[in-house]
N, C-alpha and C. Protein backbone atom coordinates (compact mmCIF):
# COMPACT_ATOMS: atom_id res chain seq x y z
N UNK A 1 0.83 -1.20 0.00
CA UNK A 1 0.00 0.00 0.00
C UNK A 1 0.87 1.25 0.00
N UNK A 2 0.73 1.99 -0.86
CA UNK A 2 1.24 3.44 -0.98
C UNK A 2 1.06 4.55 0.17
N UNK A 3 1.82 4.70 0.58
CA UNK A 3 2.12 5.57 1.52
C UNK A 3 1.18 6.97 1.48
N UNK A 4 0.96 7.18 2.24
CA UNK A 4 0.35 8.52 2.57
C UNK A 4 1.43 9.84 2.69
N UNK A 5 1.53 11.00 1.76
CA UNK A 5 2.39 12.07 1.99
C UNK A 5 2.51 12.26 3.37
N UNK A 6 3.39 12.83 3.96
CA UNK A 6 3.71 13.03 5.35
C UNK A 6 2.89 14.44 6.02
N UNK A 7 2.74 15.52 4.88
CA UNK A 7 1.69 16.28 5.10
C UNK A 7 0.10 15.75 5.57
N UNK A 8 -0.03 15.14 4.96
CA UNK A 8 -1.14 14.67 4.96
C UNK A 8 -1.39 13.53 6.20
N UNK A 9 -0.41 12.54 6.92
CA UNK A 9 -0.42 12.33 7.97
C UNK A 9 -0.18 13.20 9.09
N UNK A 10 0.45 13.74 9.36
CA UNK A 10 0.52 14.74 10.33
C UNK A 10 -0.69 15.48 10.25
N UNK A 11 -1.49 15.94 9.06
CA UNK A 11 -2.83 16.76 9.58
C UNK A 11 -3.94 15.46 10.22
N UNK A 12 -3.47 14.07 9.95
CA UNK A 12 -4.58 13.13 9.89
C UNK A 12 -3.92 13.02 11.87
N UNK A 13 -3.15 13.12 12.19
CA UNK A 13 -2.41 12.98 13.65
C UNK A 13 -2.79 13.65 14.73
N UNK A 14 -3.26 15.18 13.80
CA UNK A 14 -3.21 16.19 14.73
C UNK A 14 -4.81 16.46 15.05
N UNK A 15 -5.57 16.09 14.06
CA UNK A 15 -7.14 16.07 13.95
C UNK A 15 -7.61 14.68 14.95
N UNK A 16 -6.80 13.56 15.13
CA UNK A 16 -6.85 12.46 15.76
C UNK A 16 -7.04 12.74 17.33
N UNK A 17 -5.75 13.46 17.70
CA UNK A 17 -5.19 13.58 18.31
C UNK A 17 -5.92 14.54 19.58
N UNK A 18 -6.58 15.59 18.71
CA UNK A 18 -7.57 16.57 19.14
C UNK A 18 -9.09 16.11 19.76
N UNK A 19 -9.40 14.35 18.88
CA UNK A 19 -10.13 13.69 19.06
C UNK A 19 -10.17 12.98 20.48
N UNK A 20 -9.25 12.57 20.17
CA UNK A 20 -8.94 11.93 21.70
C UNK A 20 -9.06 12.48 22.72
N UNK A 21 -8.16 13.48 22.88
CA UNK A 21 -8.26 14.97 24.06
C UNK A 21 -9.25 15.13 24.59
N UNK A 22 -10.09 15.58 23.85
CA UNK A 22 -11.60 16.37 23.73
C UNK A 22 -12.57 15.11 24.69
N UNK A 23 -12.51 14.12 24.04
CA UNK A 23 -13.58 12.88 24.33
C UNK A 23 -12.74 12.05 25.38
N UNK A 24 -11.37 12.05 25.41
CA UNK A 24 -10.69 11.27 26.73
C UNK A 24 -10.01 12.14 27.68
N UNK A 25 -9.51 12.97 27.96
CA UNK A 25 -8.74 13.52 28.27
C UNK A 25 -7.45 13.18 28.33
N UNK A 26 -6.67 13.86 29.17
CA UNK A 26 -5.25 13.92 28.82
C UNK A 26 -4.67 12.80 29.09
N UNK A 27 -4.95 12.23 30.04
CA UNK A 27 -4.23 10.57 30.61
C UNK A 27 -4.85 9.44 29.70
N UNK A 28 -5.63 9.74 28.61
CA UNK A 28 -5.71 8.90 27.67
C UNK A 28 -4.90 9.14 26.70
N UNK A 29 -4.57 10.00 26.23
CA UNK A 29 -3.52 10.68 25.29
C UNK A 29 -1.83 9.88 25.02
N UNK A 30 -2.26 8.75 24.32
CA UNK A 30 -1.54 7.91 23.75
C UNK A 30 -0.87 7.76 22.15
N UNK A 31 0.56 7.80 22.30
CA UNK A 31 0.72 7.10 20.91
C UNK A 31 0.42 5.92 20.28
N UNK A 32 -0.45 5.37 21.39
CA UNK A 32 -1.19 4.01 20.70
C UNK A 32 -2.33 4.17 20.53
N UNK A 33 -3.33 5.17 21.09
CA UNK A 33 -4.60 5.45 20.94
C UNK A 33 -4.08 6.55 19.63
N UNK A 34 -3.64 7.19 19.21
CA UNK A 34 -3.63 7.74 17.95
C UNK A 34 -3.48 7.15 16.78
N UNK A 35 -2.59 5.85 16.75
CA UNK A 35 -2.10 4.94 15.85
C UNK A 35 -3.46 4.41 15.70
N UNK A 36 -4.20 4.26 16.53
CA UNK A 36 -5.35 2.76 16.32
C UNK A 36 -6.12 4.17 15.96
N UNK A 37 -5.92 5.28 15.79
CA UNK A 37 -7.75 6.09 15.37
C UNK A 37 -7.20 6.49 14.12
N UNK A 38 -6.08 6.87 13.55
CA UNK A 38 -5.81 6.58 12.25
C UNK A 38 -5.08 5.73 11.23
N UNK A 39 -5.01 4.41 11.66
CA UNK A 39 -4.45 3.19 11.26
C UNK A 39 -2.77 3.31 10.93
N UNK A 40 -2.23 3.26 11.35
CA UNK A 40 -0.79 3.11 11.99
C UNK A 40 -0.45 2.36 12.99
N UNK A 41 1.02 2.04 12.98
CA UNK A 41 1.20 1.77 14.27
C UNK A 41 1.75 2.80 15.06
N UNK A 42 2.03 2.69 16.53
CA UNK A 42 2.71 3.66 17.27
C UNK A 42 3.59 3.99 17.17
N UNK A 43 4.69 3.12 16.43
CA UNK A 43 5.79 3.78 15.96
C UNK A 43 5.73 4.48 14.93
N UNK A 44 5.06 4.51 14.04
CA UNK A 44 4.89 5.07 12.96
C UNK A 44 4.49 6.85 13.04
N UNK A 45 3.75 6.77 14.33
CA UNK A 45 3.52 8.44 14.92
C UNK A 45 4.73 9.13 14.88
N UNK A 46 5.67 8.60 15.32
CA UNK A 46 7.44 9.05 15.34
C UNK A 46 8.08 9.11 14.26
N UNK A 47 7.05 9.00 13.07
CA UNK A 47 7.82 9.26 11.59
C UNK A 47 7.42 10.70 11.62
N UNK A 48 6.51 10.94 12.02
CA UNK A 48 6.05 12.20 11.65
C UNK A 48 5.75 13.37 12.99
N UNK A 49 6.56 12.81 13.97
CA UNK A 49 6.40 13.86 14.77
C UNK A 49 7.25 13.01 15.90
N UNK A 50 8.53 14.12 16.31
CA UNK A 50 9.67 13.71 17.38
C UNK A 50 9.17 13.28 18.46
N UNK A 51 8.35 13.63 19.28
CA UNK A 51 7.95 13.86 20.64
C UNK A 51 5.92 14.01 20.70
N UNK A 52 5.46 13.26 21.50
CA UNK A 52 4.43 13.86 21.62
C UNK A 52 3.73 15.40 21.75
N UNK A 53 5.01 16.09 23.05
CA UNK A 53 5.01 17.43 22.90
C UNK A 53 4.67 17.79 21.57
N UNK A 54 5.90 17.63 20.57
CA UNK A 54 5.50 18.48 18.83
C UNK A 54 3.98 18.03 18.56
N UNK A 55 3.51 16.64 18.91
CA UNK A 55 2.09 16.67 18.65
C UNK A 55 1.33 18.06 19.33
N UNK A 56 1.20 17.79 20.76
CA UNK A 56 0.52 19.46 21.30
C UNK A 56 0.85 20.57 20.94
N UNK A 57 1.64 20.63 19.94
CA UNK A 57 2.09 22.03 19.66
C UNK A 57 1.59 22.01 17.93
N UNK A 58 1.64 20.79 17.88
CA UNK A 58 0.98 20.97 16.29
C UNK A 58 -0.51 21.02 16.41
N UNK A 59 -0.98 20.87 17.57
CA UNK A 59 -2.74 20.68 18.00
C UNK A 59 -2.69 22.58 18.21
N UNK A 60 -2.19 23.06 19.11
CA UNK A 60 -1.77 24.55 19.16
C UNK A 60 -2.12 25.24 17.95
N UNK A 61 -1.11 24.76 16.85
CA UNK A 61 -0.85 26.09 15.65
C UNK A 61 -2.38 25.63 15.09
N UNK A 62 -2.77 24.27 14.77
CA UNK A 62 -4.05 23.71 14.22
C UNK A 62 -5.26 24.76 14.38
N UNK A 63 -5.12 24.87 16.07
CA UNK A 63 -6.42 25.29 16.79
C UNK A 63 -6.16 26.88 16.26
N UNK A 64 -4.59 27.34 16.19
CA UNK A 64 -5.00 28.88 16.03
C UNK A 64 -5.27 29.51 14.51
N UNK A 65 -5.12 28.26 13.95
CA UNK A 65 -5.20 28.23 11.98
C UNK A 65 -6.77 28.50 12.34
N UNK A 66 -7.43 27.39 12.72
CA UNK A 66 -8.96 27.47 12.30
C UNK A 66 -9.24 28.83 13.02
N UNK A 67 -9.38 28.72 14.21
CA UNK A 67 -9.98 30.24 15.05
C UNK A 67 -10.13 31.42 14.24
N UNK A 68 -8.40 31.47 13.71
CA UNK A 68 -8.41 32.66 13.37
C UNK A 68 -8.19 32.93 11.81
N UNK A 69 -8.75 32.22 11.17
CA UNK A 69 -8.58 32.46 9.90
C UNK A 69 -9.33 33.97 9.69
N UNK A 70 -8.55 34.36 8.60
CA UNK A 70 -9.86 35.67 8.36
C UNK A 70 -9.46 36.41 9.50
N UNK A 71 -9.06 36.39 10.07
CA UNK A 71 -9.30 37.34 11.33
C UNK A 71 -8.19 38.51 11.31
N UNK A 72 -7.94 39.91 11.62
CA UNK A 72 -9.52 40.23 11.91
C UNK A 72 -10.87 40.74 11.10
N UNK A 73 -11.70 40.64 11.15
CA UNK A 73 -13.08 41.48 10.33
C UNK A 73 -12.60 42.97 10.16
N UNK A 74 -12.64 43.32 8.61
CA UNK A 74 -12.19 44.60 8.63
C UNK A 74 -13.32 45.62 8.13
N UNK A 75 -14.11 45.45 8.49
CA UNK A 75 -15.50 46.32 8.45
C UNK A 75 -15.03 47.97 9.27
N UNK A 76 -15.39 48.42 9.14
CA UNK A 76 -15.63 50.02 9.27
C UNK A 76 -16.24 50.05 10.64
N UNK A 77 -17.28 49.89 10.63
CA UNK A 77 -18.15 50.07 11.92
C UNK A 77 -18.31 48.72 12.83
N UNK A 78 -17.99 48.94 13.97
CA UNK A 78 -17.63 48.15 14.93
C UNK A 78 -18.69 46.60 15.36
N UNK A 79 -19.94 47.14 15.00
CA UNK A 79 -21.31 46.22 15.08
C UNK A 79 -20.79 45.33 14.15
N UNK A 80 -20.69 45.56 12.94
CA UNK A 80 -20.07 45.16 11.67
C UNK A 80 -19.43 43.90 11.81
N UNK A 81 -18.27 44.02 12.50
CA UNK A 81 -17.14 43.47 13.03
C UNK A 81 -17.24 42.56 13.72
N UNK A 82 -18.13 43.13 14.78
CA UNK A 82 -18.53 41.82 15.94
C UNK A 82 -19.46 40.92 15.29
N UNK A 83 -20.51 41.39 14.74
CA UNK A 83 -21.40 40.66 13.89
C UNK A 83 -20.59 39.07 13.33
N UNK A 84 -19.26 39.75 12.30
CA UNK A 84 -18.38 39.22 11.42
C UNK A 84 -17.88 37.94 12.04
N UNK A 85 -17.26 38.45 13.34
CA UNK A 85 -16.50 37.29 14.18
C UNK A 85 -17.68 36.56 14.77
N UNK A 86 -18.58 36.69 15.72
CA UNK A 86 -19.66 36.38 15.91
C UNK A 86 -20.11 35.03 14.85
N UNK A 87 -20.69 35.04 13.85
CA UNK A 87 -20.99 34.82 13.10
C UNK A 87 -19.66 33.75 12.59
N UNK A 88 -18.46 34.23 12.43
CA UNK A 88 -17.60 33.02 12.15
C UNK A 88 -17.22 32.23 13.09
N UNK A 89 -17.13 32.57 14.08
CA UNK A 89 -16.61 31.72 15.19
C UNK A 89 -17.57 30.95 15.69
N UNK A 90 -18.97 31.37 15.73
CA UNK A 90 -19.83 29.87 15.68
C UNK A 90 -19.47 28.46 15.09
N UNK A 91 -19.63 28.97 13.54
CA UNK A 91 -19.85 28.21 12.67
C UNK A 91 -18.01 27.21 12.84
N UNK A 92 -17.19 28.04 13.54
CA UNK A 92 -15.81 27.68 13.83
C UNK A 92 -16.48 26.02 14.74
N UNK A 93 -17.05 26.35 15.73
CA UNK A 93 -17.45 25.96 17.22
C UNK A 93 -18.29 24.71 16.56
N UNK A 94 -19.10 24.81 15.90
CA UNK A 94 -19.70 23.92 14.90
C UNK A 94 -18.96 23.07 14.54
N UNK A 95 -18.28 23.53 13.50
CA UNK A 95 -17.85 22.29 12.69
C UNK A 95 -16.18 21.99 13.54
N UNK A 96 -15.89 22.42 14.46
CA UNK A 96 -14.78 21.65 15.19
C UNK A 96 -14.72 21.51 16.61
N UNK A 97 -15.95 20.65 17.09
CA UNK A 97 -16.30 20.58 18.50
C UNK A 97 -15.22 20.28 19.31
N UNK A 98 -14.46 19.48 18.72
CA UNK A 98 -13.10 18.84 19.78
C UNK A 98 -12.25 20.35 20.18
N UNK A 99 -12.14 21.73 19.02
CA UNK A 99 -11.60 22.09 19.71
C UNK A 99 -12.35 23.25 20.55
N UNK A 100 -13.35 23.57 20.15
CA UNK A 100 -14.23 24.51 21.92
C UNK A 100 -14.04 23.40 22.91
N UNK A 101 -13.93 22.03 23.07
CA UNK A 101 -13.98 21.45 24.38
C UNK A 101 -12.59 21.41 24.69
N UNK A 102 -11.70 21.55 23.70
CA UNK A 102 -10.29 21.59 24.45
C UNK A 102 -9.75 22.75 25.49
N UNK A 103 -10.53 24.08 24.24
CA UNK A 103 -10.50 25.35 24.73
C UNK A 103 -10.84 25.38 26.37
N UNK A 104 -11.72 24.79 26.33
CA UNK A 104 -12.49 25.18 28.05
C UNK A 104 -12.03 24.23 28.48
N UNK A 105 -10.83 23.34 28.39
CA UNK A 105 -10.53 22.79 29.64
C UNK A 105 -8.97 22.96 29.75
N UNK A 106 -8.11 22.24 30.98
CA UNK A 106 -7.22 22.26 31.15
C UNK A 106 -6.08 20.66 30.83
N UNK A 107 -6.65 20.38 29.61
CA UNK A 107 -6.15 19.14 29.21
C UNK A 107 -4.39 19.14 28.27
N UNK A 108 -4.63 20.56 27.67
CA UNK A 108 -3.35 20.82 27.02
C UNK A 108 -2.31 21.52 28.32
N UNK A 109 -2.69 22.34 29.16
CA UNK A 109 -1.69 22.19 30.38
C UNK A 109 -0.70 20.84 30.97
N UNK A 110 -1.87 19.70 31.21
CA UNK A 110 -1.49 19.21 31.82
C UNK A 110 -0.66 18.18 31.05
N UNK A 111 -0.64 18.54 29.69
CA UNK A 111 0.10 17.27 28.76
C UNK A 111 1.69 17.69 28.32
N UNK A 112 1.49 19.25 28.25
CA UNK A 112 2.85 19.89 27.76
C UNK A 112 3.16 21.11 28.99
N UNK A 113 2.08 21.36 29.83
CA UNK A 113 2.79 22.60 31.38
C UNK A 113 2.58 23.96 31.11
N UNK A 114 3.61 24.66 31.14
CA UNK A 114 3.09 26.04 31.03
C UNK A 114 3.02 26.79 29.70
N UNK A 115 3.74 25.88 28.89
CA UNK A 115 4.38 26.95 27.47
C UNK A 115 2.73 26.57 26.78
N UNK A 116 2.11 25.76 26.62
CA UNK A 116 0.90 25.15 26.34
C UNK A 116 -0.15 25.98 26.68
N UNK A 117 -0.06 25.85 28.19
CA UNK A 117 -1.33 26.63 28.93
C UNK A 117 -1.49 27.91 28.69
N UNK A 118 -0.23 28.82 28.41
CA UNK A 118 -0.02 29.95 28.28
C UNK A 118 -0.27 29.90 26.47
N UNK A 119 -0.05 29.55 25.79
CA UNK A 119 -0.52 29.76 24.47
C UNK A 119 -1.97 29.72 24.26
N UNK A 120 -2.78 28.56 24.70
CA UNK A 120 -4.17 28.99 24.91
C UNK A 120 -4.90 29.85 25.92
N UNK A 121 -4.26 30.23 26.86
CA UNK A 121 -4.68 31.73 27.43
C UNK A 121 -4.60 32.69 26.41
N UNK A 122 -3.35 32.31 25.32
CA UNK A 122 -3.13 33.69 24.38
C UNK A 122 -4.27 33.71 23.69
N UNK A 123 -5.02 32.32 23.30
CA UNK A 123 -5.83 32.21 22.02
C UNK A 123 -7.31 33.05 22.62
N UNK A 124 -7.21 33.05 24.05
CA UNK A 124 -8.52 33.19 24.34
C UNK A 124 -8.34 34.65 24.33
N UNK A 125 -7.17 35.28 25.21
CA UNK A 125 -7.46 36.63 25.30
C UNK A 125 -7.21 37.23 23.48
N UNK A 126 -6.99 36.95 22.93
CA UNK A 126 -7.31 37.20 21.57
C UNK A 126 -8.32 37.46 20.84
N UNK A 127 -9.44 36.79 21.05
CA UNK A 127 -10.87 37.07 21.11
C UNK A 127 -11.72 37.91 21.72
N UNK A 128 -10.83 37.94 23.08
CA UNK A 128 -11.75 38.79 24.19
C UNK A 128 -11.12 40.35 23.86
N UNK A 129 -10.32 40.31 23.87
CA UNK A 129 -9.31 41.99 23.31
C UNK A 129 -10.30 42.08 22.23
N UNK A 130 -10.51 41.33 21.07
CA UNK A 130 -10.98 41.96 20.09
C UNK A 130 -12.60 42.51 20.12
N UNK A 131 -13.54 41.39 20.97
CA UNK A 131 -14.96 41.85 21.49
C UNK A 131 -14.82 43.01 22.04
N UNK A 132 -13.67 43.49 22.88
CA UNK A 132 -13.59 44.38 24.25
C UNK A 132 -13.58 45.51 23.08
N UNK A 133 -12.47 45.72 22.46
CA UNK A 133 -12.38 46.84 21.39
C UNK A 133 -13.20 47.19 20.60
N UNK A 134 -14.02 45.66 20.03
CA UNK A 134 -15.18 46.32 19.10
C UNK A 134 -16.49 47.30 19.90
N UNK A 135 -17.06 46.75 21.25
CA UNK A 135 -17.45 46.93 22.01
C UNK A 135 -17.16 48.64 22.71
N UNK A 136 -16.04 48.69 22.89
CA UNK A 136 -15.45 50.13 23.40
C UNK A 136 -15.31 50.87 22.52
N UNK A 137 -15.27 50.91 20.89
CA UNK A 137 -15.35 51.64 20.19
C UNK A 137 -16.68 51.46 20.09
N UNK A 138 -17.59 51.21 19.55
CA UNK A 138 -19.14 51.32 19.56
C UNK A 138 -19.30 52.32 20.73
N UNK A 139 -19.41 52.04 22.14
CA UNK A 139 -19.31 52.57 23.43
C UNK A 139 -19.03 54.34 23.24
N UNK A 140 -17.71 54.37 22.37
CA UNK A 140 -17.36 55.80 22.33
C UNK A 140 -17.76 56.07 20.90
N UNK A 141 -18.74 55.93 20.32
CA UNK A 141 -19.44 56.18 19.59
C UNK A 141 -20.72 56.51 19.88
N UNK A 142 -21.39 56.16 21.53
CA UNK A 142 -22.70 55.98 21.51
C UNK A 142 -23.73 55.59 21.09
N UNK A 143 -22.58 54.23 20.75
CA UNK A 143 -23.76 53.03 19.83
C UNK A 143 -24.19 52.14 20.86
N UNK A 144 -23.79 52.06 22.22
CA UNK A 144 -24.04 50.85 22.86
C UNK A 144 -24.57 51.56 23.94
N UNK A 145 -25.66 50.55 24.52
CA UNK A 145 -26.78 51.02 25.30
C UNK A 145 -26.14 51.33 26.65
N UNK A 146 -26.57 52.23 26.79
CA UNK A 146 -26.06 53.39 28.43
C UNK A 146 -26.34 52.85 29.05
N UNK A 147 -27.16 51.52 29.79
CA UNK A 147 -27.19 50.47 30.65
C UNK A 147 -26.72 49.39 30.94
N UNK A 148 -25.49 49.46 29.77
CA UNK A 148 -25.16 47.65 29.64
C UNK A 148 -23.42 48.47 29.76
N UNK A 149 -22.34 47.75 30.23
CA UNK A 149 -21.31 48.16 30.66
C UNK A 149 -20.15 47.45 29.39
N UNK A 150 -19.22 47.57 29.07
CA UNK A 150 -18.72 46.93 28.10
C UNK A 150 -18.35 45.95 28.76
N UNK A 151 -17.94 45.54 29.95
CA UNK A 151 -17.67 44.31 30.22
C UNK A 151 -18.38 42.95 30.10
N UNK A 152 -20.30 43.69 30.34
CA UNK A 152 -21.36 43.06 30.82
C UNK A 152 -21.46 42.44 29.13
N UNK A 153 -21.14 43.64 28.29
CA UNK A 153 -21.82 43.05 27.09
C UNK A 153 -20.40 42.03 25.86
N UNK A 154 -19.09 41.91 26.52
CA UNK A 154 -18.53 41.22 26.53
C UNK A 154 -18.73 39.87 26.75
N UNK A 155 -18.83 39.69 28.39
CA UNK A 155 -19.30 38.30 28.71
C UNK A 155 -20.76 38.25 27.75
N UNK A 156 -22.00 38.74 27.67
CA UNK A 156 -22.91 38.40 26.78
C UNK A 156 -22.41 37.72 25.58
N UNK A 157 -21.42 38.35 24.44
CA UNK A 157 -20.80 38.24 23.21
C UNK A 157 -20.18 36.75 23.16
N UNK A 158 -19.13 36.86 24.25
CA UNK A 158 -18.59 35.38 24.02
C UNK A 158 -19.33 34.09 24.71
N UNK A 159 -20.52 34.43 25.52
CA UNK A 159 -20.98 33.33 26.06
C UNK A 159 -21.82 32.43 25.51
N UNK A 160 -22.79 33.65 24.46
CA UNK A 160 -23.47 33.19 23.49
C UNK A 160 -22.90 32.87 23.05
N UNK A 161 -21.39 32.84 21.74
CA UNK A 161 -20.95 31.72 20.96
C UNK A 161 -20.57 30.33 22.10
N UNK A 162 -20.36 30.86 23.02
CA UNK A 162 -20.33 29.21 23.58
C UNK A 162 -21.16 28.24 23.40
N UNK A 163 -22.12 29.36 23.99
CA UNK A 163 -24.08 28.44 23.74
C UNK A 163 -24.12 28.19 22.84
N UNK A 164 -24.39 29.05 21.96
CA UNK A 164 -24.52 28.98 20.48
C UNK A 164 -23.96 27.62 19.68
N UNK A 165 -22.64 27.97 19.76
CA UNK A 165 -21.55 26.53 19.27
C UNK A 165 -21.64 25.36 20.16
N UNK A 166 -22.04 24.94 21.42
CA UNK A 166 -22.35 23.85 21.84
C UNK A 166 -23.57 23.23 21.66
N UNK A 167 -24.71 24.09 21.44
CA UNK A 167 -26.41 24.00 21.49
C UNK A 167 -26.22 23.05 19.92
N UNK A 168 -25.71 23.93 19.13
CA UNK A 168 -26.22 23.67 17.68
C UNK A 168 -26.11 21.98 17.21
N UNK A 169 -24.70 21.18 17.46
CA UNK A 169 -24.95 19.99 17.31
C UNK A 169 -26.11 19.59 17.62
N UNK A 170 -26.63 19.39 18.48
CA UNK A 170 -27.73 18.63 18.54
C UNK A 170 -29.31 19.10 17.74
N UNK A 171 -29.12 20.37 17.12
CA UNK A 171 -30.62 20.64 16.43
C UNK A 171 -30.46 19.86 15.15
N UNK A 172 -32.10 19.52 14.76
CA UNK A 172 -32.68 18.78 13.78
C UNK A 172 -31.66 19.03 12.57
N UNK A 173 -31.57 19.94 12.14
CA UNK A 173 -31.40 20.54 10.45
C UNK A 173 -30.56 21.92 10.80
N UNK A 174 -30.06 22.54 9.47
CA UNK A 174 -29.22 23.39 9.18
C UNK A 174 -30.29 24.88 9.22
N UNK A 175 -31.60 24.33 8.85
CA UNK A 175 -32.20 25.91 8.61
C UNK A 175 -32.63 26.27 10.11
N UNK A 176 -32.82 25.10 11.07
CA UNK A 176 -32.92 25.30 12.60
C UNK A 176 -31.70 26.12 13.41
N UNK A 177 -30.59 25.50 13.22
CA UNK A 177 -29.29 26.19 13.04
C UNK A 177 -29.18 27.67 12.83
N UNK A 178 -29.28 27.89 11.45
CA UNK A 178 -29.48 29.41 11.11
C UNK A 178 -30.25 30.11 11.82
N UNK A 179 -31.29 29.80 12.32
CA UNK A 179 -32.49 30.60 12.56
C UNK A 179 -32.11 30.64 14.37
N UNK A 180 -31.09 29.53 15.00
CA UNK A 180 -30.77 30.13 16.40
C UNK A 180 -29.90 31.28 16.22
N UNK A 181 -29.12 31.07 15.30
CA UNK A 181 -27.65 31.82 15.25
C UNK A 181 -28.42 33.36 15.00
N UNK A 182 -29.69 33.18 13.66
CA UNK A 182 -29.47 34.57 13.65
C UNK A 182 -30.62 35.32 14.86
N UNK A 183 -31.16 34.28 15.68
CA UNK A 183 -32.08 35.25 16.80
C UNK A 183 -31.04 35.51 17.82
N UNK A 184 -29.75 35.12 18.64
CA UNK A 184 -29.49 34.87 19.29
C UNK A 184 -28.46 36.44 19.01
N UNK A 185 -27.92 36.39 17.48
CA UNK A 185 -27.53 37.87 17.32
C UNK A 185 -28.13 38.91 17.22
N UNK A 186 -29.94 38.57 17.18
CA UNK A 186 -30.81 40.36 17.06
C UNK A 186 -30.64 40.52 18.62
N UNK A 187 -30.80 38.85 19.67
CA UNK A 187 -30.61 39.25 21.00
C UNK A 187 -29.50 40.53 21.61
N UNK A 188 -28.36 40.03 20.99
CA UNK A 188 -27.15 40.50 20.97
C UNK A 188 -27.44 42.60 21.07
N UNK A 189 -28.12 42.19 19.74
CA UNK A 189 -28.00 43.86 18.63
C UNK A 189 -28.84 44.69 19.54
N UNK A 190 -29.68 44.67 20.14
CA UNK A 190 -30.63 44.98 21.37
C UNK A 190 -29.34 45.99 22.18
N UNK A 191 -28.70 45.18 22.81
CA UNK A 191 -27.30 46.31 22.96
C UNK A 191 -27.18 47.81 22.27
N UNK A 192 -27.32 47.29 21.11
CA UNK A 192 -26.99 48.13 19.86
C UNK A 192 -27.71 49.89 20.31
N UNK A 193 -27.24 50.63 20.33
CA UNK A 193 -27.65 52.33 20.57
C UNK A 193 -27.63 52.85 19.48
N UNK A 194 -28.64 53.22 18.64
CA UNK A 194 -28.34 54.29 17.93
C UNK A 194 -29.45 55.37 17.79
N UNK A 195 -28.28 56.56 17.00
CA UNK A 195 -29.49 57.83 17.18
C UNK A 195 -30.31 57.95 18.06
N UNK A 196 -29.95 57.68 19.35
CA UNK A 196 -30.32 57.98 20.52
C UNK A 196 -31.36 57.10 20.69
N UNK A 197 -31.65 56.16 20.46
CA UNK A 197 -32.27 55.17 20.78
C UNK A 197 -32.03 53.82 20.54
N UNK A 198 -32.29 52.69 21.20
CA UNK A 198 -31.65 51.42 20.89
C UNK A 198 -32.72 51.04 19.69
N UNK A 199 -31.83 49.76 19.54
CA UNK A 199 -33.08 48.89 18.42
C UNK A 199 -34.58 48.63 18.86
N UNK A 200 -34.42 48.21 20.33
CA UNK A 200 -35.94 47.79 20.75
C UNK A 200 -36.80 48.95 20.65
N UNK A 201 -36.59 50.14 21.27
CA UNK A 201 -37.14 51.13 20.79
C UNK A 201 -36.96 51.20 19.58
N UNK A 202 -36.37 51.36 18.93
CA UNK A 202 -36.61 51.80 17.67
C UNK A 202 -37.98 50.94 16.80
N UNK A 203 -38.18 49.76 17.25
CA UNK A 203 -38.83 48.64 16.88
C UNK A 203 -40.54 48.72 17.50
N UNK A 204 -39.94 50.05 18.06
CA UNK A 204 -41.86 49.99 18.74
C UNK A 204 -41.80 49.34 20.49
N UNK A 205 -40.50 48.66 20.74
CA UNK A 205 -41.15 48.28 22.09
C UNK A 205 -40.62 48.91 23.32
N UNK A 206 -40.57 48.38 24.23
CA UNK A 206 -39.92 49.56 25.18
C UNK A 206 -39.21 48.76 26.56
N UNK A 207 -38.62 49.66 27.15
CA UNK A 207 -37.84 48.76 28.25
C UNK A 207 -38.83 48.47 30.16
N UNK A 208 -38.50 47.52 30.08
CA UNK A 208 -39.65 46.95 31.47
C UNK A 208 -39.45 47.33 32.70
């Protein structure tokens, strides 16, 4: 049997690998449980990667390829922007569940220590800097509602893609899907201030 390019194993290693993590945690995290989820043997992992470490670090650059592709949204107006990421980073959360569950836990610490742990602290405050900014520029624009604090509407921003990206596996269909994602952002836009009035007002309704 013809060999598989070495590119092409190493992405099949590192997608494996992420598998495992996610659904076993770290003390399952074997060069024999990787070999048996993409047909190899265990030695054969060591053709294509020195050390397990280089595996977690190739799971690392993996996780910060997808996150941040595109990134950042270069829209003009700050709603724009958040909308942009919003909107991609779901669909991120979606189609690569292994890594939002890696994200929220402490499984890559405990496999590679601090240089690890500290790179996905980077990945996160990366996201959050960028909500915080889109957010604080809106803010000093007097686009964002004089009741809601930028911090408050921070945690709102990223919690919903949590929800958002964990909820969605399990709905029926794709147009069910769409239709959380896009109520869950008019929720969002409600925030939204403009011309001296928010959206809900603007919409006819009023605050309770």
């Amino acid at each position: 049997m013809k060999r598989k390019p070495t590119e092409i194993r190493k992405a099949e290693i590192i997608e494996a690998s992420m598998k495992i993590i996610a659904s076993k945690g770290a003390k399952r995290f074997t060069a024999q449980l990787i070999a048996d989820e993409v047909g190899m043997t265990a030695g054969g992992i060591f053709r294509h990667f020195a050390t397990m470490d280089d595996i977690v670090e190739g799971i690392l650059d993996r996780m910060e390829e997808v996150l941040f592709d595109g990134f950042p949204p270069s829209a003009e107006d700050p709603w724009t922007r958040l909308k942009e990421f919003f909107e991609h980073r779901v669909l991120v959360m979606v189609a690569h569940p292994d890594i939002s569950k890696i994200l929220l836990s402490d499984h890559l610490a405990h496999l590679a220590g601090e240089i690890a742990a500290a790179r996905v602290k980077g990945l996160k405050r990366r996201s959050q800097q960028f909500v915080t900014q889109c957010l604080q520029e809106a803010a000093d624009r007097g686009e964002l509602a004089t009741d809601v604090s930028v911090n408050a509407a921070k945690v709102v921003v990223l919690g919903a893609i949590l929800a958002v990206g964990h909820a969605t596996p399990r709905i029926a269909n794709q147009t069910e899907t769409k239709q959380l994602k896009g109520e869950v952002w008019c929720a969002i836009e409600k925030m939204h201030h403009i011309s001296g009035t928010d959206n809900h007002r603007k919409k006819g309704g009023h605050r309770q």
